[in-house]
N, C-alpha and C. Protein backbone atom coordinates (compact mmCIF):
# COMPACT_ATOMS: atom_id res chain seq x y z
N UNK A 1 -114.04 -51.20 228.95
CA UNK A 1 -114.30 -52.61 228.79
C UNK A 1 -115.44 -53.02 229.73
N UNK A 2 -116.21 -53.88 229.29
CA UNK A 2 -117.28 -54.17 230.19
C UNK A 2 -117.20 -55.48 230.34
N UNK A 3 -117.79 -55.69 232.30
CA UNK A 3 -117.58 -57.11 232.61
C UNK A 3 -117.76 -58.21 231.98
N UNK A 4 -118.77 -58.34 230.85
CA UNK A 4 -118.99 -59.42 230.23
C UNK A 4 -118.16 -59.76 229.19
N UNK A 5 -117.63 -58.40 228.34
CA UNK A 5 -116.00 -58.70 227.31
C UNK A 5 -115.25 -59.60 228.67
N UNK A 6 -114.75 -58.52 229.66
CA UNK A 6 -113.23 -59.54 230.54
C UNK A 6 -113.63 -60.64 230.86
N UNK A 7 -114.93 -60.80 231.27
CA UNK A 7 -115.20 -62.76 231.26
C UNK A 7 -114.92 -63.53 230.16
N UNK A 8 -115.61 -62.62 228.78
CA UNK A 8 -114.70 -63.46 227.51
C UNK A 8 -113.36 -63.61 227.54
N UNK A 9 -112.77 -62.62 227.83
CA UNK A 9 -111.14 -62.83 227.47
C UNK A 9 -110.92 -63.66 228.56
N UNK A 10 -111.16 -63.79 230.07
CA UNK A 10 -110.93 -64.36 230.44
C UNK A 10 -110.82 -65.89 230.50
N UNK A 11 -112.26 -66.37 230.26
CA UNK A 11 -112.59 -67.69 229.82
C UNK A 11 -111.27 -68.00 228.71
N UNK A 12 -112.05 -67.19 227.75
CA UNK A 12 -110.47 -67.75 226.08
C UNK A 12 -109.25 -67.78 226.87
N UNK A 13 -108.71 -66.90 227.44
CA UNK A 13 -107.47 -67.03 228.08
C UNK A 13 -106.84 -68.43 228.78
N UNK A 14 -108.43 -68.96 229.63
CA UNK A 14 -108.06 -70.12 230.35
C UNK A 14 -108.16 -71.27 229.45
N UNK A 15 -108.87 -71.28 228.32
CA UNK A 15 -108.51 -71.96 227.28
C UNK A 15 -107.41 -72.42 226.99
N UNK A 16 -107.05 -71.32 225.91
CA UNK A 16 -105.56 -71.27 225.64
C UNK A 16 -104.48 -71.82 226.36
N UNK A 17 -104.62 -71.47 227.97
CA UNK A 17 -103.31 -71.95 228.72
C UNK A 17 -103.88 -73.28 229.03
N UNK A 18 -104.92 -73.68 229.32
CA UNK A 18 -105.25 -75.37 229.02
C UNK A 18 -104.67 -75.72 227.72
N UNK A 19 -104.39 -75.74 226.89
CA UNK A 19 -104.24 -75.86 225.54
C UNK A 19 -102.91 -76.21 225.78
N UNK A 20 -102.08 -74.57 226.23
CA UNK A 20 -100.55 -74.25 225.96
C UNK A 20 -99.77 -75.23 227.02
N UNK A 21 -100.75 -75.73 228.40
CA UNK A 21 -100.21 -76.22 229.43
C UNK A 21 -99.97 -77.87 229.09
N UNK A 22 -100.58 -78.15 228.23
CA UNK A 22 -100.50 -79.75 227.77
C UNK A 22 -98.90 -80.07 227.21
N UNK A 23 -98.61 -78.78 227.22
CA UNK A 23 -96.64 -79.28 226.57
C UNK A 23 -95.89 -79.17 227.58
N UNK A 24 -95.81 -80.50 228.19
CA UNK A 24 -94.93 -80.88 229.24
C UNK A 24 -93.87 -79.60 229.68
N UNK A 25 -93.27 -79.18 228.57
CA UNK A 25 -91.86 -78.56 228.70
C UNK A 25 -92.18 -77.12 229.11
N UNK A 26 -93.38 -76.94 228.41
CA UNK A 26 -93.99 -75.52 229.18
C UNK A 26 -94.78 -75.20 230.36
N UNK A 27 -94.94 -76.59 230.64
CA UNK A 27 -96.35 -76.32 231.84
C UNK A 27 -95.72 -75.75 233.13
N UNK A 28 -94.71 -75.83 233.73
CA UNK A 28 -94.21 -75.36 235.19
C UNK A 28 -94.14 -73.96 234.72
N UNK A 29 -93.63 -73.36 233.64
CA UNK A 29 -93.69 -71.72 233.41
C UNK A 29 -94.91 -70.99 233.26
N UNK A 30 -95.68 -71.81 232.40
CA UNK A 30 -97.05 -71.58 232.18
C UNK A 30 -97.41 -71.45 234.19
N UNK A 31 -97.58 -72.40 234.70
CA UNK A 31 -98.40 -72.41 235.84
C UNK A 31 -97.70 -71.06 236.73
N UNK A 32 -96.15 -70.99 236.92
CA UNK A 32 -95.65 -69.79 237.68
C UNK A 32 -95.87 -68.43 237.58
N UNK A 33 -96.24 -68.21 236.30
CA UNK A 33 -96.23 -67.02 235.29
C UNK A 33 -98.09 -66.87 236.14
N UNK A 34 -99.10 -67.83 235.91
CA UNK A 34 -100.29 -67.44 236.38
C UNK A 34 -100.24 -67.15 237.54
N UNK A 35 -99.62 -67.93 238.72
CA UNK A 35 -99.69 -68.04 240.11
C UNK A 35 -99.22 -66.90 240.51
N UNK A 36 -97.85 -65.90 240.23
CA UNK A 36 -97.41 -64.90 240.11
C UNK A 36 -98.23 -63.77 239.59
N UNK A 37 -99.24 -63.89 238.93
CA UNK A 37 -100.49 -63.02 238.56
C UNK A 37 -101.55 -63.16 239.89
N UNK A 38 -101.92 -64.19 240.09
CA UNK A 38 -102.83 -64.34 241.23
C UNK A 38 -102.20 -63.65 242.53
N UNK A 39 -101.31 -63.76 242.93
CA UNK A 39 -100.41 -63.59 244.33
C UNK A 39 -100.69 -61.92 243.89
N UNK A 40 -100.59 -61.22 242.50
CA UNK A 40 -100.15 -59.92 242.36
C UNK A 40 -101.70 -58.86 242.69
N UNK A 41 -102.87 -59.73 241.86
CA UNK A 41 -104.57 -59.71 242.05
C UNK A 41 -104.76 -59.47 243.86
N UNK A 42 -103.88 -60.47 244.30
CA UNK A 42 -104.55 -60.40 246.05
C UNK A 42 -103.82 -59.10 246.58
N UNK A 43 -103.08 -58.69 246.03
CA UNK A 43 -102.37 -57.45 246.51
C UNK A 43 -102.75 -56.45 246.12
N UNK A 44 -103.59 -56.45 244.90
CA UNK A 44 -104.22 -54.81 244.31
C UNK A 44 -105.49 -55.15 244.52
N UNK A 45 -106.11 -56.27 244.46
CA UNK A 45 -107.84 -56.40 244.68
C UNK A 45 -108.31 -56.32 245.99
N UNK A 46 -107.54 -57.24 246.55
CA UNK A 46 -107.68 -57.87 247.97
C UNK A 46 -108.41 -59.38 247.77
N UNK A 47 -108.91 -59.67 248.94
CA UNK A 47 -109.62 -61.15 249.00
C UNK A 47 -111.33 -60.89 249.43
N UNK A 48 -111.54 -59.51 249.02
CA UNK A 48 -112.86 -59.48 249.39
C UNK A 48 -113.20 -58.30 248.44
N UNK A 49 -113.93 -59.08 247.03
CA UNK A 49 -113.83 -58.20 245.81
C UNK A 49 -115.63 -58.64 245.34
N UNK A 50 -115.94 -57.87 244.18
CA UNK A 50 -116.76 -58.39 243.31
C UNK A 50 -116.02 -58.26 241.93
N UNK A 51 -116.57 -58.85 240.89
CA UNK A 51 -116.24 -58.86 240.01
C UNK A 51 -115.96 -57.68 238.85
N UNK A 52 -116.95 -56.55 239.32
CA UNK A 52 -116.72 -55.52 238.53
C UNK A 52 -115.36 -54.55 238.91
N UNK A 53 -114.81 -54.99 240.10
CA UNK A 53 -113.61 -54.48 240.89
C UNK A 53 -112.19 -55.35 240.52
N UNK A 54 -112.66 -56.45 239.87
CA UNK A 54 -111.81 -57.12 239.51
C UNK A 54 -111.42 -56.79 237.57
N UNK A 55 -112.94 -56.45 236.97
CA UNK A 55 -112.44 -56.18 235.94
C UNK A 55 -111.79 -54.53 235.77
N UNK A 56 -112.39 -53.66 237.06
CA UNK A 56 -110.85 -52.73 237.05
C UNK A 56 -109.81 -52.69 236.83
N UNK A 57 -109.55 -53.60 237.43
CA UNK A 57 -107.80 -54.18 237.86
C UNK A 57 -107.64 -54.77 236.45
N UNK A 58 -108.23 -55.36 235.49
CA UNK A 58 -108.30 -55.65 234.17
C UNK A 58 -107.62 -54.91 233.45
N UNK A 59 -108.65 -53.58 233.49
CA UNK A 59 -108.36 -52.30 232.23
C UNK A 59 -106.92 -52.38 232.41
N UNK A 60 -106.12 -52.22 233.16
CA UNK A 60 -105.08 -51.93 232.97
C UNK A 60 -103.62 -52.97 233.25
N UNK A 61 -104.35 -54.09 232.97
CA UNK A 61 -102.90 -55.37 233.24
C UNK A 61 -102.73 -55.84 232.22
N UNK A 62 -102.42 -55.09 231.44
CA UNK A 62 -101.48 -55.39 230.05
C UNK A 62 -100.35 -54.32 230.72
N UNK A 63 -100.45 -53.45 231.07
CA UNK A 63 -98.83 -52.55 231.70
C UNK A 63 -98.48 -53.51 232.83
N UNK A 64 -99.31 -53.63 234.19
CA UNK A 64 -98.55 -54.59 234.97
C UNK A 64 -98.26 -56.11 235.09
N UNK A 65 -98.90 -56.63 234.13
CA UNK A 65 -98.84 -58.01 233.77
C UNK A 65 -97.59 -58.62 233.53
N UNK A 66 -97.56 -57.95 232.44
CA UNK A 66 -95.71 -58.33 232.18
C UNK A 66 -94.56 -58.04 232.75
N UNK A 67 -94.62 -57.05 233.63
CA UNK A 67 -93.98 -56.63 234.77
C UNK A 67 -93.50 -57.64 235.71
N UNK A 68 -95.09 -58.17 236.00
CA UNK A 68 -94.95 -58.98 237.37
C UNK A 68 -94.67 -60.26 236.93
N UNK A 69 -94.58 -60.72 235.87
CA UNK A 69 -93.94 -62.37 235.27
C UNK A 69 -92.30 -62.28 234.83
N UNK A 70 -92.22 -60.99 234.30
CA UNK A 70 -90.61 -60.69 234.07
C UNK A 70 -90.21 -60.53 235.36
N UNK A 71 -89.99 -60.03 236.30
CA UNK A 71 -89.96 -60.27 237.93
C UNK A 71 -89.92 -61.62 238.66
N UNK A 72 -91.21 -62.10 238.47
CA UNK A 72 -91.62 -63.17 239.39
C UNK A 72 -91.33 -64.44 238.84
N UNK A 73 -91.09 -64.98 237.81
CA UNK A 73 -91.09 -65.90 236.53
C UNK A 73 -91.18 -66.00 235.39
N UNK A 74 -90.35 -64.87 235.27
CA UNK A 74 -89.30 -65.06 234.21
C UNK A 74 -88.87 -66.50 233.43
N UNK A 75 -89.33 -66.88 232.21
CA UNK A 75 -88.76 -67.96 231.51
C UNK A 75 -88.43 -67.22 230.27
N UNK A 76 -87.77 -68.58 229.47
CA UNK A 76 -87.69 -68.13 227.69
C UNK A 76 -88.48 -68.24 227.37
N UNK A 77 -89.02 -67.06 226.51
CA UNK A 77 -90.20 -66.85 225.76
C UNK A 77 -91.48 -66.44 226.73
N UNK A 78 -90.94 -66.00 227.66
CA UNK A 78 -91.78 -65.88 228.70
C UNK A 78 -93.18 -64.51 228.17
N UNK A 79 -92.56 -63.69 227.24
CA UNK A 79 -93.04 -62.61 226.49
C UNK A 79 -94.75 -63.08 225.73
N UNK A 80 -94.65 -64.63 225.37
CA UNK A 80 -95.03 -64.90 224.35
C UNK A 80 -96.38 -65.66 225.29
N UNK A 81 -96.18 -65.44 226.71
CA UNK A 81 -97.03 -66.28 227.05
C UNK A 81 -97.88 -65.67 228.35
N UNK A 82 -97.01 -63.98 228.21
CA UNK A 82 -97.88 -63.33 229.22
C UNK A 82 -99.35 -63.47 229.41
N UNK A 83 -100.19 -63.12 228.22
CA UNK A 83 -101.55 -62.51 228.18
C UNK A 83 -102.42 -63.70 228.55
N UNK A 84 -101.72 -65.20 228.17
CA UNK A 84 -102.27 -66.16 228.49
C UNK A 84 -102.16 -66.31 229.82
N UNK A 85 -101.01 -65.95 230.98
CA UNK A 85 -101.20 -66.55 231.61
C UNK A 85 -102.33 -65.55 232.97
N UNK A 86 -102.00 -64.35 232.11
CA UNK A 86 -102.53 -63.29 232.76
C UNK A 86 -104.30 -63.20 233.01
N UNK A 87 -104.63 -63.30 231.51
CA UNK A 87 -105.78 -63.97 231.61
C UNK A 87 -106.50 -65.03 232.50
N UNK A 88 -105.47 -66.34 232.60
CA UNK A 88 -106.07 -67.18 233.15
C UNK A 88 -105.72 -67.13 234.80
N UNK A 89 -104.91 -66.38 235.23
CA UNK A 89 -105.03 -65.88 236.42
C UNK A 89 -106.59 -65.24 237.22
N UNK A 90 -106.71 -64.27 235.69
CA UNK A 90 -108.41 -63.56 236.48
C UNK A 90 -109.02 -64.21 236.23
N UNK A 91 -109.38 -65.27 235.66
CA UNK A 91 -110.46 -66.59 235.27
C UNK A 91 -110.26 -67.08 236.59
N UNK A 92 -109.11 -67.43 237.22
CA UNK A 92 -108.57 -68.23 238.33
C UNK A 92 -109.49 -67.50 239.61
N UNK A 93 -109.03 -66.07 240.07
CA UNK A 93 -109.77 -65.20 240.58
C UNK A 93 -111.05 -64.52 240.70
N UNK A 94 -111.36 -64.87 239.60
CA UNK A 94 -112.69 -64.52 239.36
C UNK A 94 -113.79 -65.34 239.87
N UNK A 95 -113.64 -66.24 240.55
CA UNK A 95 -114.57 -67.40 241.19
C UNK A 95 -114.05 -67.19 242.48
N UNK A 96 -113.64 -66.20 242.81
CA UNK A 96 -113.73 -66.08 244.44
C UNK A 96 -114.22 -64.42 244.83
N UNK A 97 -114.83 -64.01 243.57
CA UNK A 97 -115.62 -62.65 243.88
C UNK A 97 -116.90 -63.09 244.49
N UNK A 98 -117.41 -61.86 245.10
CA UNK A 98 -118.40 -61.85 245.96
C UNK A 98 -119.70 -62.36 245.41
N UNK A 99 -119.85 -61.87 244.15
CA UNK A 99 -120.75 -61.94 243.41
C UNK A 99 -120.45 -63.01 241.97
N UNK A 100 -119.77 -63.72 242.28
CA UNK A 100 -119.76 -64.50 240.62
C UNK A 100 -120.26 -65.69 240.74
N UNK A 101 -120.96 -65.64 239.90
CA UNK A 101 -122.08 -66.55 239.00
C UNK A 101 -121.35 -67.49 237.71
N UNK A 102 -121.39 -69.03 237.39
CA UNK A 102 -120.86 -69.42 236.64
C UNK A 102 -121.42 -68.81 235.00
């Protein structure tokens, strides 16, 4: 995957959970499910990354993604809302790489 695809998915991702976060009833799961992604990023990236180190950690968080929300925040339907929130976690992260450019 190359950095400029994971900025797409990323961006769409933060879309989407803008989108998904507007339903009152979902937004506190929606937001835990990301924040629980971010907290998981500072532990495998660190806090002193560039972006192509971040889309490392990319290639492969579809295996730990869902891991760390079934764990950390866990809701119903929580399944259905991983990739979104996962996504918008590295959108979240991704503006504190060394090198990122809007």
């Amino acid at each position: 995957m190359t950095l400029t695809s994971a900025r797409h998915d990323w961006e769409e991702g933060q879309r989407r959970f803008d989108a998904e976060a507007l339903d009152a009833t979902r937004a506190g799961a929606l937001y835990a499910q990301r924040d629980a992604v971010v907290e998981e990023l500072r532990r495998r990236v660190g806090s002193t990354f560039t972006l192509a180190e971040l889309a490392a950690a990319y290639a492969d968080s579809d295996q730990w993604v869902p891991e760390v929300i079934e764990e950390r925040a866990p809701s119903r339907g929580w399944a259905r809302t991983a990739t979104v929130a996962g996504d918008a976690a590295f959108h979240a992260y991704s503006r504190q790489a060394l090198d990122y450019t809007p």
